[in-house]
Protein backbone atom coordinates (compact mmCIF):
# COMPACT_ATOMS: atom_id res chain seq x y z
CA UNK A 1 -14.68 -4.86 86.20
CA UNK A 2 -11.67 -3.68 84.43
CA UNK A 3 -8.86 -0.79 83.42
CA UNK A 4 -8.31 0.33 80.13
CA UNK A 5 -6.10 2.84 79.53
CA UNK A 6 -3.99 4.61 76.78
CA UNK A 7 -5.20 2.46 73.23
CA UNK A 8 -7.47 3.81 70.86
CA UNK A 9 -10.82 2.11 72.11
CA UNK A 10 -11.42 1.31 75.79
CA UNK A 11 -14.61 -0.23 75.03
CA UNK A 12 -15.86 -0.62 72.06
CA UNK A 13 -19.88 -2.22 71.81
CA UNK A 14 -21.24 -2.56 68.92
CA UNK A 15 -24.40 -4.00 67.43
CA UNK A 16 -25.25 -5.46 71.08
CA UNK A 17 -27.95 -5.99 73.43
CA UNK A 18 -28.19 -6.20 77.11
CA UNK A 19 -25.02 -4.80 77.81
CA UNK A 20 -23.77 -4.05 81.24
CA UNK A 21 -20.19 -2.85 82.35
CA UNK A 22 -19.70 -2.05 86.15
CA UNK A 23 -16.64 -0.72 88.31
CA UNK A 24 -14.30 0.38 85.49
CA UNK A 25 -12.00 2.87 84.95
CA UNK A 26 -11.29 3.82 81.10
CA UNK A 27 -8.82 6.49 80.75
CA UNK A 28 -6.49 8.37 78.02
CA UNK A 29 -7.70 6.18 75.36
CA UNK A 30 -8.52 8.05 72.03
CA UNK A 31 -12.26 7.22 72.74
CA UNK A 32 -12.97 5.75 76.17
CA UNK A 33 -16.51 4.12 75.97
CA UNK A 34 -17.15 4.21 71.58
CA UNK A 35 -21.12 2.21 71.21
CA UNK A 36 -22.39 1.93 67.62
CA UNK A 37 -25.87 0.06 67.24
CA UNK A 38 -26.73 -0.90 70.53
CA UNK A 39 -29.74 -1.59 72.91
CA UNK A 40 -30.16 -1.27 76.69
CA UNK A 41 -26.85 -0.78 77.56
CA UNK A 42 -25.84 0.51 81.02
CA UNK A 43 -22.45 1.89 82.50
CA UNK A 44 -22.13 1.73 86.28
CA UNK A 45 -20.14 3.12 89.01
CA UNK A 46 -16.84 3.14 86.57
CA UNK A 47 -15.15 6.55 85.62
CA UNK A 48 -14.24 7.44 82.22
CA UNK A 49 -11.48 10.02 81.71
CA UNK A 50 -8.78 12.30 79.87
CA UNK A 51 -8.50 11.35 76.21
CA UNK A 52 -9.97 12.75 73.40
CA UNK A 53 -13.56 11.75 73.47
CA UNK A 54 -14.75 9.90 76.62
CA UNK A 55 -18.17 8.77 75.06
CA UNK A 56 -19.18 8.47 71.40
CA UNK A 57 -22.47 7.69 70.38
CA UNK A 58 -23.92 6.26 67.16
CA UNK A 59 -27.50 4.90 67.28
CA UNK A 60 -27.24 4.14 70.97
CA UNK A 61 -28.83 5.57 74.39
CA UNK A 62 -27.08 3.96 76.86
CA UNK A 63 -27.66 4.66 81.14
CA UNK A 64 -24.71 5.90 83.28
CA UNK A 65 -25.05 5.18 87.01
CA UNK A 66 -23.32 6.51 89.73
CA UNK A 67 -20.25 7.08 87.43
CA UNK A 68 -17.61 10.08 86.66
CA UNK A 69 -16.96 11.29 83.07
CA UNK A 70 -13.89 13.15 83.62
CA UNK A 71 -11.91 15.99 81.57
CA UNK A 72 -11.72 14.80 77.80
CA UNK A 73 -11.59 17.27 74.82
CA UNK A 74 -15.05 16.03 74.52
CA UNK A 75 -16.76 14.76 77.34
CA UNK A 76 -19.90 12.84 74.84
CA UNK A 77 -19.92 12.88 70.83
CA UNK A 78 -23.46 12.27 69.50
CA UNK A 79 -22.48 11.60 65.57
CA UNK A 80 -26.13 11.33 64.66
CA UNK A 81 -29.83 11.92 65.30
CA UNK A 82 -30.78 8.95 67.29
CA UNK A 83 -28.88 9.20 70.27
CA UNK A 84 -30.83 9.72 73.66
CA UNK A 85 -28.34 9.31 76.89
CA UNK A 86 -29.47 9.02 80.28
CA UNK A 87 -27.17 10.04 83.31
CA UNK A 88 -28.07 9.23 86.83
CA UNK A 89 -26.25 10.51 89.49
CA UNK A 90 -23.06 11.10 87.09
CA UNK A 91 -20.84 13.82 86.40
CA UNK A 92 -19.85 15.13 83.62
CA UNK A 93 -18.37 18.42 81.65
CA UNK A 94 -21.52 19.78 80.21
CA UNK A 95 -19.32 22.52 78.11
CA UNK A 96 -17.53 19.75 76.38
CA UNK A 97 -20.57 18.04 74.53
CA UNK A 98 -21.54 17.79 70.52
CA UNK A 99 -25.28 16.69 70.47
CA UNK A 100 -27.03 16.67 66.81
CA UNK A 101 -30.01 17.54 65.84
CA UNK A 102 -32.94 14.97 66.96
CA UNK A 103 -30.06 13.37 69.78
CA UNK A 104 -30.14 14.47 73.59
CA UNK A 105 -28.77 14.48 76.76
CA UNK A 106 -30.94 13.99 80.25
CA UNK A 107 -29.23 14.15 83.17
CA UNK A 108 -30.87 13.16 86.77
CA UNK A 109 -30.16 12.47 90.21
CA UNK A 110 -31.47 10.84 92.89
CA UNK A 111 -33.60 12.34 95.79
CA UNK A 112 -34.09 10.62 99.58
CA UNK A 113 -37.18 11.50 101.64
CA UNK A 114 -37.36 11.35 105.50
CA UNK A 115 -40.37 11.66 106.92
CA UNK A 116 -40.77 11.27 110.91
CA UNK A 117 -43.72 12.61 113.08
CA UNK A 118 -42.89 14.27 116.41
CA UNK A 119 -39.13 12.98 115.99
CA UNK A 120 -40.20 9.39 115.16
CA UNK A 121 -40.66 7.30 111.77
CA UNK A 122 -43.17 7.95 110.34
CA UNK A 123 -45.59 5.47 108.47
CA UNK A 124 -47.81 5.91 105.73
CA UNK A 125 -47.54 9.07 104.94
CA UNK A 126 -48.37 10.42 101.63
CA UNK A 127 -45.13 12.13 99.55
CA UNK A 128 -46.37 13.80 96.42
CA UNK A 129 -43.44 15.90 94.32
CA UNK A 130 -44.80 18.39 90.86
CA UNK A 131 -42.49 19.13 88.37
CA UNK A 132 -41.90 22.14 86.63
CA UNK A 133 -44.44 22.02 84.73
CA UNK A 134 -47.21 21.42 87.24
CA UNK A 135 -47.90 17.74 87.16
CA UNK A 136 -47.08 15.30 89.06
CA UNK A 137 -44.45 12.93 88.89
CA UNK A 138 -44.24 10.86 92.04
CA UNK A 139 -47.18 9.81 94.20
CA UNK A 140 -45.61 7.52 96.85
CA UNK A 141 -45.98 6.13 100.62
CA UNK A 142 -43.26 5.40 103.20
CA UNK A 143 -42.97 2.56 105.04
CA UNK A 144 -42.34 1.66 108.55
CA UNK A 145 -38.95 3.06 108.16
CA UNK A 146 -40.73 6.69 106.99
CA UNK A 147 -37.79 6.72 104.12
CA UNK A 148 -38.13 6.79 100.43
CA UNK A 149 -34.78 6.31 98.66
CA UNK A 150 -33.60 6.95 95.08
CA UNK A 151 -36.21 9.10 93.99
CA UNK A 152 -35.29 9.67 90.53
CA UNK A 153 -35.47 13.69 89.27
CA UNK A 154 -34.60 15.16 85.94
CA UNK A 155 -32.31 18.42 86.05
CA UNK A 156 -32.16 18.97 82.50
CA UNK A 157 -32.31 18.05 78.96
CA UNK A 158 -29.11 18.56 76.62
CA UNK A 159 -29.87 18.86 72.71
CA UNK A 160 -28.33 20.48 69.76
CA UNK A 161 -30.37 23.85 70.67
CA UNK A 162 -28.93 24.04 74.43
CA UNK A 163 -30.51 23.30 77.68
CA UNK A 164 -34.01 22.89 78.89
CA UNK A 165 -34.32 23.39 82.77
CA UNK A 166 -36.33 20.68 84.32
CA UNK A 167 -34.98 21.07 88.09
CA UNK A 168 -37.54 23.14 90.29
CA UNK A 169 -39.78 20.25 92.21
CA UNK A 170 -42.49 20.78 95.18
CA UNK A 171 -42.31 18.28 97.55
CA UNK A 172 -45.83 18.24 99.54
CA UNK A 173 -45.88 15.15 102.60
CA UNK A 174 -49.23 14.29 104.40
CA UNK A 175 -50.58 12.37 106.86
CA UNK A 176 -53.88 12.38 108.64
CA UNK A 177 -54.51 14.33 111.93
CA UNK A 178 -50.65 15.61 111.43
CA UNK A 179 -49.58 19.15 109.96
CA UNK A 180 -48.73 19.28 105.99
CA UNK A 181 -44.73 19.77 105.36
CA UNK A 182 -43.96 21.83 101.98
CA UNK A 183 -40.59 22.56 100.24
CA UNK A 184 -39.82 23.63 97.13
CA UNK A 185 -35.85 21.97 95.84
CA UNK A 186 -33.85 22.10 93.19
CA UNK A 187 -32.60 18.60 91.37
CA UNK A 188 -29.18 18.19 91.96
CA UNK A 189 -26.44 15.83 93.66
CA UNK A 190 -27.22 14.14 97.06
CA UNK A 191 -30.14 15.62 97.55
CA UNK A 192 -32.48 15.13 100.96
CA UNK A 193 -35.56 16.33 102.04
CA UNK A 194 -36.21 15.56 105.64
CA UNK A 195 -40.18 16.28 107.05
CA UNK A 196 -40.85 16.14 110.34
CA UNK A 197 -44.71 16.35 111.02
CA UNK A 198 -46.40 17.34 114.30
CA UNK A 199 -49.79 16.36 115.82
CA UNK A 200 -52.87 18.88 114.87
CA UNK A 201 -53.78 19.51 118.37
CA UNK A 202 -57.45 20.62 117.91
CA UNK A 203 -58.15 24.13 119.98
CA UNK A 204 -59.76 23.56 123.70
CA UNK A 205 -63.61 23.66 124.04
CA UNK A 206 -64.36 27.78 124.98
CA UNK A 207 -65.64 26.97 128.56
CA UNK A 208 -69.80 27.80 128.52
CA UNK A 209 -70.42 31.53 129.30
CA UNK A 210 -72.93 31.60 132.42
CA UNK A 211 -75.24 34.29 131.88
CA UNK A 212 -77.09 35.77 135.21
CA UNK A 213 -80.62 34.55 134.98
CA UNK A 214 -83.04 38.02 135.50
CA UNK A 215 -84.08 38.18 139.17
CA UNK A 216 -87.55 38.56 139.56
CA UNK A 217 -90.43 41.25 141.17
CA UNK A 218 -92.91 40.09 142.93
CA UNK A 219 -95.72 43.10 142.72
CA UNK A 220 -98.72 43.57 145.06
């Protein structure tokens, strides 16, 4: 947990492993966050800004959580083709990237789901969200609270040929002898679903028609 501001590297990591830096604020440095070489490296809830290049990349896919990458002339600088990013729930300028060929960018967010039944939690009940392409990608249950939190959702993928759209979800929640809640959403920031199911009230017996028995003749 630290400031670095105006030097040529805020931080530079390099040839590392298990690398973690939280709650930091890197600013006007020539390059803010500079990783060469490195393995599972994560940067969380810190914001990176101004300067020339806030993040550049060699041989390195690090994981920024809940953090800002502010203005910069260039927001990331992937210098090679083995560079593979992952932002979750972080901001960025997506204008102000150089990716080459064989590195990406994936950015995601996180998704909350609230499922009650007649206006209470609701237990057990089955959450199933489809990706774009038609296959599923999370199969869960809630618990006694009825809420599933940080849901994790691509939006897109970055490379050196421009964006592919990954955002457009179905979320499908069901529990027995309760109507099924759909929605279709979009991945983005702070997003919520919130399904409130209702009993299946099965349609009253049809009350037995009475038909008038035939009266009889009697014949001499």
């Amino acid at each position: 947990n630290f400031t670095v501001s105006n030097g040529s590297n805020g931080i530079y990591i390099r040839g590392s492993e298990e690398v973690t830096v939280t709650g930091s604020n890197l600013s006007m440095n020539s390059c803010n966050v500079l990783c060469t070489a490195s393995a599972n490296v994560t940067v969380e809830n810190s914001g990176i800004w101004n300067g020339t290049t806030s993040v550049r990349l060699s041989s390195s896919s690090p994981l920024f959580l809940n953090s800002s990458i502010g203005q910069a002339s260039e927001a990331f600088n992937l210098t090679d083709g083995s560079c593979h990013p992952v932002l979750i729930n972080s901001t960025f300028n997506r204008s102000r990237v150089r990716i080459m060929a064989g590195s990406d960018i994936a950015v995601k967010w996180f998704l909350s789901v609230i499922v009650t039944a007649n206006g209470l939690p609701c237990q057990d009940a089955a959450v199933v969200i489809v990706g774009p392409s038609g296959a599923t990608v999370h199969n869960m249950t809630t618990g006694a609270d009825g809420i599933l939190k940080d849901i994790i959702l691509s939006e897109y993928l970055n490379t050196s040929a421009g964006l592919s759209d990954l955002s457009s979800y179905s979320v499908t929640v069901r529990k027995d002898g309760f109507s099924i809640y759909s929605q279709n959403i979009t991945a983005n920031p702070s997003q919520t679903v919130t399904a409130d199911l209702t009993d299946i009230v099965a349609p009253p017996l049809a009350a037995p028609s009475l038909q008038p028995s035939a009266i009889g003749t009697s014949m001499n």
